[in-house]
Protein backbone atom coordinates (compact mmCIF):
# COMPACT_ATOMS: atom_id res chain seq x y z
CA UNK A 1 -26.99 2.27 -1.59
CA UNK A 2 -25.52 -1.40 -1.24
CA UNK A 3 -23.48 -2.69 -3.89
CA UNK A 4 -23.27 -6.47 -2.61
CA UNK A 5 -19.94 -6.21 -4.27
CA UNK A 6 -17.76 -9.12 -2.78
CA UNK A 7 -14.44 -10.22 -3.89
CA UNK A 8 -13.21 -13.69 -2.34
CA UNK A 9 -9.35 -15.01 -2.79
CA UNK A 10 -7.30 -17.05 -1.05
CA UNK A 11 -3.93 -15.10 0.68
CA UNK A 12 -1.20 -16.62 2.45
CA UNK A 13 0.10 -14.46 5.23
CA UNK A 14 -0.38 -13.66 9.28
CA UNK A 15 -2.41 -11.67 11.27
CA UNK A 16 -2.27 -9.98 14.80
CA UNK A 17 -5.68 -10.86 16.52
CA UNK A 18 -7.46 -9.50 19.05
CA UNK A 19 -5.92 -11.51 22.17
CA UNK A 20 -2.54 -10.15 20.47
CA UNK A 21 -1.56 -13.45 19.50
CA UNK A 22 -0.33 -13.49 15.62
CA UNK A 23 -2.23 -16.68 13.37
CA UNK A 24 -1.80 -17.64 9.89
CA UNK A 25 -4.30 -16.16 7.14
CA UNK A 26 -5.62 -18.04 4.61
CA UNK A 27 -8.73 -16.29 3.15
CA UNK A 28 -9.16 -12.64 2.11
CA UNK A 29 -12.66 -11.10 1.66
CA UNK A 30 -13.05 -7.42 0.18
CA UNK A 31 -16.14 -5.25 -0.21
CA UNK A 32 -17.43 -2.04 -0.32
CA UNK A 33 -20.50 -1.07 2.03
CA UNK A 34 -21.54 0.26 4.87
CA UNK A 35 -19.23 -0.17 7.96
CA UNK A 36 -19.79 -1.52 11.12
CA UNK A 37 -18.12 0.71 12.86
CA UNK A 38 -15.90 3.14 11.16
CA UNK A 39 -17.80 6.96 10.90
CA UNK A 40 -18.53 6.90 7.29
CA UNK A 41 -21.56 6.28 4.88
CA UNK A 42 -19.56 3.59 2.93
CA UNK A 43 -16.06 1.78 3.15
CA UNK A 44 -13.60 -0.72 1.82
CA UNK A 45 -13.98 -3.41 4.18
CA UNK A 46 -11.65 -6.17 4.48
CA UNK A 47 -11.93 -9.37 6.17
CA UNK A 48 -8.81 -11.19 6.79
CA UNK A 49 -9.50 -14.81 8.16
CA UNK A 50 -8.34 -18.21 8.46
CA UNK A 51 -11.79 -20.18 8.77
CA UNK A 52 -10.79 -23.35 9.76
CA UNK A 53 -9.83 -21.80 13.48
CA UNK A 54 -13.23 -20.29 13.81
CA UNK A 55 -14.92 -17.13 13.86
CA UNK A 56 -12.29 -15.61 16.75
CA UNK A 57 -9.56 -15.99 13.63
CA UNK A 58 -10.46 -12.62 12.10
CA UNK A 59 -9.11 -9.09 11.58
CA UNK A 60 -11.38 -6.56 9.93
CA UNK A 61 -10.71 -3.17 8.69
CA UNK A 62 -13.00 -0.14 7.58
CA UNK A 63 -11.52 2.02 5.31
CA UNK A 64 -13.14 5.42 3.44
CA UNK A 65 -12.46 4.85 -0.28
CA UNK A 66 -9.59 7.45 -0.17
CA UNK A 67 -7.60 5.89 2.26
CA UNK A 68 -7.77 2.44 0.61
CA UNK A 69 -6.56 3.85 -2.20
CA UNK A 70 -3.44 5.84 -0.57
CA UNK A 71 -3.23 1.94 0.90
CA UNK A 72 -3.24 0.41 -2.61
CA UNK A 73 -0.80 3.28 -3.43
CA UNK A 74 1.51 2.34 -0.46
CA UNK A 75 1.15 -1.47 -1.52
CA UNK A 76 2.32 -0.98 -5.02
CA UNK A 77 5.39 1.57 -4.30
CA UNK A 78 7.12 -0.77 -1.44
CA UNK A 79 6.20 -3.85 -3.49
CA UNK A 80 8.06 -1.43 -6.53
CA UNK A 81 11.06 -0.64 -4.05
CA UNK A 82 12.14 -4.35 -3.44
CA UNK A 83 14.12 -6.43 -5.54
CA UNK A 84 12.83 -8.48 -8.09
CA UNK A 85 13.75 -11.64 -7.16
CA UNK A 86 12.10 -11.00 -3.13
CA UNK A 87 8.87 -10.27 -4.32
CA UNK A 88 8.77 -12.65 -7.72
């Protein structure tokens, strides 16, 4: 079953593409679905992109729903560790 769930926002950060040259990321797209390529019936897939350099400007990753939580998880307890005033 497809849930068509997609969450756009805008994100301000870098990525490591596929020529291994690092480019800035300005858009973040988030859904849950069935992967392209990952061996599972349905995952978190995020799209990390900075449109404006084309289609080449793109990092993608499948995820099972347990692992992007354990991500989440990871996100929230190093975000947690720093000091206040690094991470606002």
């Amino acid at each position: 079953m497809c849930t068509y769930a997609t969450v756009r926002l805008p994100v301000d950060g870098s990525a490591k593409g596929p020529n291994g040259s690092w480019f800035h990321v300005t858009d973040a797209t988030v859904y849950f679905d069935h992967p392209v390529h990952a061996l599972a019936e349905h995952t978190v897939n995020i799209d990390l992109t900075d449109p404006s350099r084309g289609p080449s400007a793109r990092v993608a990753v499948e995820l099972t729903a347990a692992s992007a939580r354990d991500v989440v998880s990871a996100i929230q307890a190093a975000l947690a560790s720093a000091p206040c005033d690094l991470v606002g």
